[in-house]
Each structure stands twice: as structure tokens, then as C-alpha cells.
Protein backbone atom coordinates (compact mmCIF):
# COMPACT_ATOMS: atom_id res chain seq x y z
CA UNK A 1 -8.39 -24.16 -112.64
CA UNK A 2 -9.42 -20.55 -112.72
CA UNK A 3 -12.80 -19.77 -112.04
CA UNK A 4 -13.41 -15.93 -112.01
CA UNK A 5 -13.09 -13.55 -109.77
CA UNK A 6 -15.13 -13.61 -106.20
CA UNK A 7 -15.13 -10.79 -103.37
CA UNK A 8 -14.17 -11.17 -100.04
CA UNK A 9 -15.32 -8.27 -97.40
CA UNK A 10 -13.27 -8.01 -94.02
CA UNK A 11 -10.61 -10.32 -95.02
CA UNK A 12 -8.21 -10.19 -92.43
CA UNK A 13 -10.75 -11.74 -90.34
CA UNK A 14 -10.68 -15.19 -88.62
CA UNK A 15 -13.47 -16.78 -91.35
CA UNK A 16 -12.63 -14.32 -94.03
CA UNK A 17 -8.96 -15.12 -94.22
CA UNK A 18 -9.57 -18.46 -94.55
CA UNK A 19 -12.35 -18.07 -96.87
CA UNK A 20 -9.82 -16.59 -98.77
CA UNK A 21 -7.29 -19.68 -98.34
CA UNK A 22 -9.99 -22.17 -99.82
CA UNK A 23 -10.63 -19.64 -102.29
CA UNK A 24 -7.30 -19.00 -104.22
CA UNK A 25 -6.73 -23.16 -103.47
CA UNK A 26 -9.40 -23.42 -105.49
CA UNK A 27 -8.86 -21.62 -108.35
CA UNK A 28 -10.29 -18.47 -108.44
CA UNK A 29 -9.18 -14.99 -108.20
CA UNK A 30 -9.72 -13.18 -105.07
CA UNK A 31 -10.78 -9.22 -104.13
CA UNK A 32 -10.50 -8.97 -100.61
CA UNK A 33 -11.53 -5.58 -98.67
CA UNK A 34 -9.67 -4.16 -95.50
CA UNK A 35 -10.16 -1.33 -93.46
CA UNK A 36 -7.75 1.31 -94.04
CA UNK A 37 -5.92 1.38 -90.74
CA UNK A 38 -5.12 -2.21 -91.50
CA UNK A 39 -1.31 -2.40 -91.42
CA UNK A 40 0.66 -5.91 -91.72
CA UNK A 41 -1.20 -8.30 -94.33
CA UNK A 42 1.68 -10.60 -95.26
CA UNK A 43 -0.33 -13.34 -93.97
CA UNK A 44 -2.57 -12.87 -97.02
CA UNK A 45 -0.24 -11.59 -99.50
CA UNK A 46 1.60 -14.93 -98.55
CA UNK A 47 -0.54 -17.20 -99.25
CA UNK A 48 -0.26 -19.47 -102.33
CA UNK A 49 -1.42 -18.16 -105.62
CA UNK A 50 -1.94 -14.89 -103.93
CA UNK A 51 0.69 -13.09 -105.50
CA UNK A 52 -1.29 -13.74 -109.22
CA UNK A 53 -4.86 -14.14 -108.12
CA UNK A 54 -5.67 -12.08 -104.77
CA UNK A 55 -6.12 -8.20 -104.98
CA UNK A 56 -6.78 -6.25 -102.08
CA UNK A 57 -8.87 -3.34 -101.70
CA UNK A 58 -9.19 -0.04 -98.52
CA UNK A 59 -12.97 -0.48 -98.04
CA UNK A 60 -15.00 0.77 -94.82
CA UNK A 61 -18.94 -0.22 -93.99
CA UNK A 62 -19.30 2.81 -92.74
CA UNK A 63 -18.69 4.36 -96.54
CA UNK A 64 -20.58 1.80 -98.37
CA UNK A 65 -19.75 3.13 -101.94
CA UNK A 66 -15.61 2.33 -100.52
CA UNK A 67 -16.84 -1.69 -102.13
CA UNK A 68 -18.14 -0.63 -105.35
CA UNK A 69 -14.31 -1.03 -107.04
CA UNK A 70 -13.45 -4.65 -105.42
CA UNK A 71 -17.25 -6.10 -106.32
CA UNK A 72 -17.07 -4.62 -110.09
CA UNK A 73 -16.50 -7.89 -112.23
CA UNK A 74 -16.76 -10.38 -109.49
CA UNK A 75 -19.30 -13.53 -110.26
CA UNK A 76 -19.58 -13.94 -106.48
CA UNK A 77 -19.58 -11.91 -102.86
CA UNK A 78 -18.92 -13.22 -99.89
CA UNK A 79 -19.99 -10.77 -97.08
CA UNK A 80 -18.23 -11.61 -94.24
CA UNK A 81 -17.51 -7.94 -92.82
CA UNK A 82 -19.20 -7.32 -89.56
CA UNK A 83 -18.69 -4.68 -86.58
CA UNK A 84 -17.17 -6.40 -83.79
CA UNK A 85 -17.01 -4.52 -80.07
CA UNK A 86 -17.13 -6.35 -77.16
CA UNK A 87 -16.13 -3.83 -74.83
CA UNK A 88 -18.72 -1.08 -75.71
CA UNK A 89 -16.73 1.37 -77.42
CA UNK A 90 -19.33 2.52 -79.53
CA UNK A 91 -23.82 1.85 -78.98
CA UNK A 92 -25.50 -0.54 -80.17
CA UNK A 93 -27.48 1.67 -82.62
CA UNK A 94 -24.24 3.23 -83.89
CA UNK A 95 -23.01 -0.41 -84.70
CA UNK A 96 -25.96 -1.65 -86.13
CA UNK A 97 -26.85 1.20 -87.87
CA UNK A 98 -22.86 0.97 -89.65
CA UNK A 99 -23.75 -2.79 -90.44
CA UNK A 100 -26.82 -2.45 -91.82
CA UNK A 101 -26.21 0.48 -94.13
CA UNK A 102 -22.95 -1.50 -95.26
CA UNK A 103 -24.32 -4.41 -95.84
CA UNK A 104 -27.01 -2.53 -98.07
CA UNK A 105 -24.58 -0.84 -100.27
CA UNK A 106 -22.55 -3.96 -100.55
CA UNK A 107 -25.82 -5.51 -101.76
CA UNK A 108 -26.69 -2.51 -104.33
CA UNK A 109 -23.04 -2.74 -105.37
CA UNK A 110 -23.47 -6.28 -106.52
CA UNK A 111 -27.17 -5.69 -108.44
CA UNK A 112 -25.10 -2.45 -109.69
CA UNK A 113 -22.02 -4.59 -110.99
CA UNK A 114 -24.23 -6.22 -113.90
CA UNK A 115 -21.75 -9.61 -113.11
CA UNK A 116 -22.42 -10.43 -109.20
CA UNK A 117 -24.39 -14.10 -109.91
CA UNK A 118 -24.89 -14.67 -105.85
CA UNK A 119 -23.94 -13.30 -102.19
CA UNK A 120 -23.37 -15.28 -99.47
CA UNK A 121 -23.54 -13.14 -96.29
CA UNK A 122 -22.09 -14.77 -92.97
CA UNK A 123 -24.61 -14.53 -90.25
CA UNK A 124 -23.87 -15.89 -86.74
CA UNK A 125 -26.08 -18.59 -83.92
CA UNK A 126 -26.76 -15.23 -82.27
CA UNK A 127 -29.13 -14.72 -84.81
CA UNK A 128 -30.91 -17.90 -83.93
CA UNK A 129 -31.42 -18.66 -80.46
CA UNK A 130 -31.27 -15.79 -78.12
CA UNK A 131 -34.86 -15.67 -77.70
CA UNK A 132 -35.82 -17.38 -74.56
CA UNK A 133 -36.04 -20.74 -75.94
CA UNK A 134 -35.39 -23.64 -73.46
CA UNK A 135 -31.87 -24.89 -73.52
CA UNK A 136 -33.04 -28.40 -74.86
CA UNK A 137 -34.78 -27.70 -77.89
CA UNK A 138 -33.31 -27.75 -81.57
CA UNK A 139 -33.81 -24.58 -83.33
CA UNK A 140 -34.18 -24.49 -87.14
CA UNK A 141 -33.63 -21.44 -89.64
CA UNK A 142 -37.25 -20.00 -89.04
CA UNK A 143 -35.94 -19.12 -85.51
CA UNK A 144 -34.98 -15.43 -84.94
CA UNK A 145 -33.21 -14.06 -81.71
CA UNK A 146 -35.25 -11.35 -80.15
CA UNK A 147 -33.48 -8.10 -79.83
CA UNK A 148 -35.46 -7.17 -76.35
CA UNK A 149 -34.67 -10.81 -74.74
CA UNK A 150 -30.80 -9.66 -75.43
CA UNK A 151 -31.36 -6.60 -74.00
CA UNK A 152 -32.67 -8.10 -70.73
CA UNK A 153 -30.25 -11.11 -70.39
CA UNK A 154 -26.79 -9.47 -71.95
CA UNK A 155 -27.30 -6.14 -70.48
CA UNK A 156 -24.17 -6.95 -68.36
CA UNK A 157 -22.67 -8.78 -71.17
CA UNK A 158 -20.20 -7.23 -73.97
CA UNK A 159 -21.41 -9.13 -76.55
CA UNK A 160 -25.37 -7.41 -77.10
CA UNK A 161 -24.15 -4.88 -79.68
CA UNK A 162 -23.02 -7.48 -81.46
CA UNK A 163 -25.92 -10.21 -80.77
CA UNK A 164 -28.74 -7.49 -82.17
CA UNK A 165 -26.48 -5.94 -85.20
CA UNK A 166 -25.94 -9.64 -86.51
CA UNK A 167 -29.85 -10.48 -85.86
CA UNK A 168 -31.31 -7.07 -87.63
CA UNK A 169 -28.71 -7.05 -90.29
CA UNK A 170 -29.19 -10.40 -91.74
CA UNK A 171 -32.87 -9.81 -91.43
CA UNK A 172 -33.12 -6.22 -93.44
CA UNK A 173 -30.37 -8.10 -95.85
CA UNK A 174 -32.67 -10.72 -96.51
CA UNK A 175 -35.91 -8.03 -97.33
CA UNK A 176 -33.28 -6.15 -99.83
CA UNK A 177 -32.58 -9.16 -101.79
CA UNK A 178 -35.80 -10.24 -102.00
CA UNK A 179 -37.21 -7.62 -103.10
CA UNK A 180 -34.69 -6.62 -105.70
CA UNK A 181 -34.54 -10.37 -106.94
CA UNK A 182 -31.03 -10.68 -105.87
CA UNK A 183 -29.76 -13.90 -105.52
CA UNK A 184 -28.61 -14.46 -101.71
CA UNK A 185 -28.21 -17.27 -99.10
CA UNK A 186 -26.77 -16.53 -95.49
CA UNK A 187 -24.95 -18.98 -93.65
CA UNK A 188 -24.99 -18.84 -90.06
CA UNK A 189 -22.21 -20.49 -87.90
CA UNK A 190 -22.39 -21.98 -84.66
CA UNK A 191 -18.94 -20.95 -82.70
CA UNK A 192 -15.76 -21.66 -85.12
CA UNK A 193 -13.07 -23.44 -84.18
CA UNK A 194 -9.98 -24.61 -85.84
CA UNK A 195 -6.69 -23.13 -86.91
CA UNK A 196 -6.11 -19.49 -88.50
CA UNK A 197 -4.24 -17.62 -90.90
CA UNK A 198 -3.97 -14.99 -88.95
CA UNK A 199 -0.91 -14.36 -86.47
CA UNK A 200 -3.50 -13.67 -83.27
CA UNK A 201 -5.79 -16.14 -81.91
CA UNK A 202 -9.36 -15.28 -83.20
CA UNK A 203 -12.02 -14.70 -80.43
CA UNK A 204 -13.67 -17.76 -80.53
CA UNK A 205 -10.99 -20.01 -80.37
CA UNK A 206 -9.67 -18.72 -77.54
CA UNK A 207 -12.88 -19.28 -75.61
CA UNK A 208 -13.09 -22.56 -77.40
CA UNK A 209 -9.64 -23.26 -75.82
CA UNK A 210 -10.25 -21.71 -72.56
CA UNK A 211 -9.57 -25.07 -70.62
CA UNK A 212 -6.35 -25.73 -72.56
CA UNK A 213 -5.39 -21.79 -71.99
CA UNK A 214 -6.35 -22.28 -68.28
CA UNK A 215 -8.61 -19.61 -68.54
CA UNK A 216 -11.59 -20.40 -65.87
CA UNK A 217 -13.22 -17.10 -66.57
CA UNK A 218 -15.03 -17.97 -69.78
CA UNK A 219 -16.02 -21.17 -68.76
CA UNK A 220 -19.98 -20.26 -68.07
CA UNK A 221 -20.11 -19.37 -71.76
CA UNK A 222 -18.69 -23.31 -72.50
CA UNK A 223 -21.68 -24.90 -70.43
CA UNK A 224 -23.22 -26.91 -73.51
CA UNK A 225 -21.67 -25.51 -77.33
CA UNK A 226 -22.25 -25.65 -80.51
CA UNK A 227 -18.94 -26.19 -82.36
CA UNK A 228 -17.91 -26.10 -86.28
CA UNK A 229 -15.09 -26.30 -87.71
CA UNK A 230 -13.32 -23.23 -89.90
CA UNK A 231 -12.83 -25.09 -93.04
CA UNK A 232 -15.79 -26.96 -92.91
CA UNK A 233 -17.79 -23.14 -92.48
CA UNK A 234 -15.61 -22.08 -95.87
CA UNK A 235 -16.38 -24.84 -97.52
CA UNK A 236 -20.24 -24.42 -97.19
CA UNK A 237 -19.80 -20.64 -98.27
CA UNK A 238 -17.96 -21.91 -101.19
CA UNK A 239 -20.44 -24.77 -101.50
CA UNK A 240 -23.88 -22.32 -101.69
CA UNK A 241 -22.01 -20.70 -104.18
CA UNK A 242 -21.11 -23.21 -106.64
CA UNK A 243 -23.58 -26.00 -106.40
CA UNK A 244 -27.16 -24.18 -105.02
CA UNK A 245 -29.14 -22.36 -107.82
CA UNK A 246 -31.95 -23.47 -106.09
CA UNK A 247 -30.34 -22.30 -102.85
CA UNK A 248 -32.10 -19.79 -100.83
CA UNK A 249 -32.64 -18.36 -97.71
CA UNK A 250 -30.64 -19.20 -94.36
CA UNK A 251 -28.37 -22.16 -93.78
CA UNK A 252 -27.35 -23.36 -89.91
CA UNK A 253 -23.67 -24.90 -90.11
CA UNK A 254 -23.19 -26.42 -86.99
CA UNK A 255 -21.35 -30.02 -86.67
CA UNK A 256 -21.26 -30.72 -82.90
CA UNK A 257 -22.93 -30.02 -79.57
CA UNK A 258 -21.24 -30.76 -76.17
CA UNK A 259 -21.51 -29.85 -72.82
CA UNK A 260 -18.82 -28.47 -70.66
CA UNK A 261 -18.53 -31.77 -68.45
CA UNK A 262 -17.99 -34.04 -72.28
CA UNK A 263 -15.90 -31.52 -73.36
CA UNK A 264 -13.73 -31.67 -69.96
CA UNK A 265 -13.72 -34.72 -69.83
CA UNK A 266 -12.54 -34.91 -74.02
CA UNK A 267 -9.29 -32.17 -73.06
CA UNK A 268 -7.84 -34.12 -70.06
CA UNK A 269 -7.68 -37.36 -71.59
CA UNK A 270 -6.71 -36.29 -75.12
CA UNK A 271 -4.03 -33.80 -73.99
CA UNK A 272 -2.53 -34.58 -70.82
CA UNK A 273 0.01 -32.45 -70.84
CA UNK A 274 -1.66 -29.27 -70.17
CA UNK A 275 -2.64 -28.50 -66.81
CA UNK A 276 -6.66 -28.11 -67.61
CA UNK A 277 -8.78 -26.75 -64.21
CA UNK A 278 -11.45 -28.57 -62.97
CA UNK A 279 -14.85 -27.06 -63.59
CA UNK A 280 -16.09 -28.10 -59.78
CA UNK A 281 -16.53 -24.35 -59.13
CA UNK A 282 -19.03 -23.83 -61.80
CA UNK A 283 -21.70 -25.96 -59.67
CA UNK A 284 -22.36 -22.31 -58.16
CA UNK A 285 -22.36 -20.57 -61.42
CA UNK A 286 -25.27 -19.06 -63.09
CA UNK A 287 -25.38 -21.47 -66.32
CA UNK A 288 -25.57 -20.03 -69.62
CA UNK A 289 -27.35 -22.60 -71.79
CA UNK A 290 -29.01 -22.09 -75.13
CA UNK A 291 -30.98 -23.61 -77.56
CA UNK A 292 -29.73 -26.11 -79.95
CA UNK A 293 -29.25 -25.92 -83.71
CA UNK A 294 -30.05 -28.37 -86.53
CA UNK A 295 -27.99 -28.18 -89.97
CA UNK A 296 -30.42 -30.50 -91.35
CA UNK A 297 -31.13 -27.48 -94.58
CA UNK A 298 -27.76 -27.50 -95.42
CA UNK A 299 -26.86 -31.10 -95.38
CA UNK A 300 -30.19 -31.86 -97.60
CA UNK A 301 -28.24 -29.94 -100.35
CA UNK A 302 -25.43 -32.68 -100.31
CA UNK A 303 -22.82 -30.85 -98.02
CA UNK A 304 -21.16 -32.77 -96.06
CA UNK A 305 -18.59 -31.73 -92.69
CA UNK A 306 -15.30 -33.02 -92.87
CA UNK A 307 -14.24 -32.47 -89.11
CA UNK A 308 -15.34 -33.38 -85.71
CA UNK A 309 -14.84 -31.58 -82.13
CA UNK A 310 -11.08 -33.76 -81.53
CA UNK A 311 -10.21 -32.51 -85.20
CA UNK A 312 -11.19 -28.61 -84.41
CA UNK A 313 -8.98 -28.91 -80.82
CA UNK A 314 -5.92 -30.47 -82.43
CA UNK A 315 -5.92 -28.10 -85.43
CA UNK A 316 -6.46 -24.92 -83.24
CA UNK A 317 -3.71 -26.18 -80.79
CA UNK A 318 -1.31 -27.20 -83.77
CA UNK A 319 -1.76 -23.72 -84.48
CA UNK A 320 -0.89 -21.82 -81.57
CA UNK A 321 2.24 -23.95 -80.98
CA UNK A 322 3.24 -22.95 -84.42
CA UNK A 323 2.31 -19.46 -83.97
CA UNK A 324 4.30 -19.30 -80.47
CA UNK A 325 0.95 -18.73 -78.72
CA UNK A 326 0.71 -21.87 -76.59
């Protein structure tokens, strides 16, 4: 079963954690970093076969050199670390600026290591199709978000800082390892859904669930989304990894696209027993539609996903119940 040791970057994270799940399921031994003000992580330490195979490590992006110690050794990174403010705490250079420089040393840390065979950095959709594309067209990986479109149409929006760090980060980590012959792929995930290892509910599941949370004032982000699964976005991390020498580039992982009218119309009848508003009032709301995205790349290299939209909803609420959030 074993099969070496991998890194793990921002591993108390929604993805990361359950990166990290797949991970020690599968055999190998885990270094996971955290940030240092990071205090209850018995939801990792719990895990099975972590208590042999899962070591984790106080590492920062803004003190790059922090991830030299859990890369050293590793046959594989998976960079999954990323700045997240949604409420403007800090500006958008400050945050990007942190991400990029991380992401950077993370990268020289792995051509540094002598061992590191290939990084998979996690990108995001926001990478892809903020960039004034009309809402009905299919975007592939040669599509980039502009950072000035965001600027215009989020300025009222939390979620810009975020938008351009993920766009110029993958972007200036793609340059690096090409020109220092470094083996990377990034995968870039549509919004995740699913369950969590975590005790909070992630971000985007609670958005994903805003109908079954009752929460009417995310809706206008749920006006026609791209969904994936969490295990399915794991298992193509783990998937470049293994089986893609020939690998490069980005990879789209994206399973389903539906509209907030399907996806109403999906929650009432499945699950009855929550009270789910009606979306009537949005026929006055300023839509917020987006491109679409093809995982066509990813699926030519014989991935396959294991879970549609009904699977991602039942998981995700199976969750919270347990978890004593719904």
C-alpha cells in the first residue's frame, strides 16, 4: 500500500482536508502545512492511518522558506494554499502579492528538494471566465479571466481580491515551472460541493445549499452553476499525479451545469421537508451569469467523475445533519 510521501499546503481547508482523506486512504504518507494560529486539528489527526502516515507542519505563504521542511522528501505537492478574504480585510495587491510569492517559494522548494517528481496547484473557475464572455458559451483552458473586467463588475463584490490573486497566481506559477522545467499541472474547479471533514460548513457549500439553508441572499450568485463534486476534485489531483507524465498545463474539473430554476425545481421535489423559498423575487434581480466550462482535457486522459448534482446535495446535507449544522 504505501506509496511515499506527498505534501499537502493549507490542509485544514475544505479541498485540502479531503485531499488529505483520499490521500492516507490511499496509501501514502501525508505532510500537511497549517498556519500557525491554527488551533483544533483533531479532525485530521483523526482520520484513519493518520496517526502513522500524516505529519503536520506550521507553514505561512507569507514566509515562503516556512515549506521547505514539509516538501523535503516528498515525491509529490499538492498546492492547495490560497489567501481567502471576502470581506476586504487586507488589498488586493497585499493578497496577491502573499500568493504569488508563496506559491513561488513553494515551487523553488520542490526543484530545491532533489525528490519533488510533480505539483499539482489548485486553481479556481475564477481564473477562467470572468472576462466578459457571454453567459452561453463554453470556455476551455486557453481562457483567462481579465483582472480589469473584475475590477469593473466585482468592485461592489467581496470576492475580487480573491478572483485576480487566483487568476495572476496560477499564471506567474505556470511561467516558473516552465521555465525551470518543473513538472506542473493546475487543476481548476468549478464550485465544490459535497461533504467535509471539517467541523464548519466550507464557503461554497453553503452557497451551494443556500435554498436548503433558506438563505435568499445568495441566490443571484446560483442563477446558472457550475457544480463538482469534492471527491471527484481529489481524485483528479490524485489522478494528474499518478497516471499523467504526459500531463501538462491546466485541467477544468467541472461535472454539471444548472440553472437556478433546474436546480429549484431538483431541491423541492427531492427534499420536501425543508421549507425551500421560491425564487419569484429574483425576476427583478440583476442576474449574474457566466460563461460555461468544458472538462473535455481532463476526461481525454481517462478520468472519469463519479458523482452527479443529486449525489453532491445529499452528501453535503448528510453532512450537516451529522455535524449538527442543519
Amino acid at each position: 500500500m504505501e506509496k511515499g510521501s506527498v505534501c499537502v499546503t493549507g490542509g485544514t481547508g475544505f479541498l485540502a482536508s479531503w485531499l488529505i482523506k483520499r490521500l492516507l486512504e490511499q496509501g501514502y504518507s501525508v505532510n500537511t502545512t497549517v498556519r500557525s494560529s491554527t488551533k483544533n486539528m483533531s479532525y485530521l489527526t483523526d482520520l484513519p492511518g493518520a496517526s502513522k502516515r500524516l505529519k503536520i507542519f506550521e507553514a505561512d505563504l507569507s514566509k515562503p522558506d516556512t515549506f521547505k521542511a514539509p516538501i523535503q522528501g516528498c515525491i509529490g505537492v499538492f498546492h492547495v494554499a490560497h489567501p481567502i478574504d471576502f470581506v476586504g480585510k487586507e488589498p488586493e495587491e497585499v493578497i496577491t502579492e502573499r500568493a504569488i510569492n508563496g506559491g513561488l517559494g513553494i515551487l523553488q522548494a520542490c526543484l530545491d528538494s532533489k525528490t519533488v517528481k510533480k505539483v499539482v496547484y489548485t486553481s479556481s473557475a475564477s481564473a477562467v471566465v470572468f472576462n466578459g464572455k457571454k453567459y452561453n458559451e463554453v470556455l476551455d483552458e486557453e481562457s483567462w479571466s481579465d483582472v480589469d473586467f473584475i475590477r469593473t463588475h466585482f468592485k461592489d463584490f467581496g470576492g475580487a481580491p480573491y478572483f485576480i490573486s487566483k487568476t495572476l497566481t496560477e499564471k506567474a506559477l505556470l511561467k516558473f515551472a516552465e521555465d525551470k522545467g518543473l513538472d506542473f499541472v493546475s487543476v481548476i474547479p468549478t464550485y465544490i460541493h459535497g461533504p467535509f471533514v471539517g467541523p464548519n460548513c466550507p464557503g461554497s457549500v453553503h452557497v451551494s445549499m443556500a435554498m436548503i439553508f433558506g438563505d435568499t441572499s445568495v441566490y443571484n450568485m446560483l442563477m446558472k452553476t457550475d457544480f463538482v463534486h469534492v471527491d471527484d476534485v481529489a481524485r483528479a489531483h490524485i489522478h494528474l499525479l499518478e497516471y499523467q507524465k504526459n500531463a501538462k498545463g491546466r485541467y477544468i474539473c467541472s461535472k454539471v451545469v444548472v440553472t437556478i430554476q433546474e436546480l429549484y425545481n431538483l431541491l423541492s421535489v427531492r427534499y420536501p421537508e425543508y421549507k425551500i423559498p421560491n425564487i419569484d423575487f429574483l425576476k427583478d434581480v440583476e442576474e449574474m451569469k457566466f460563461p460555461g466550462v468544458s472538462s473535455e482535457k481532463l476526461l481525454s486522459t481517462g478520468f472519469r467523475f463519479k458523482h452527479g448534482l443529486e449525489k453532491m446535495f445529499d452528501d453535503a446535507i448528510a453532512c450537516c445533519k451529522q455535524k449538527n449544522l442543519l
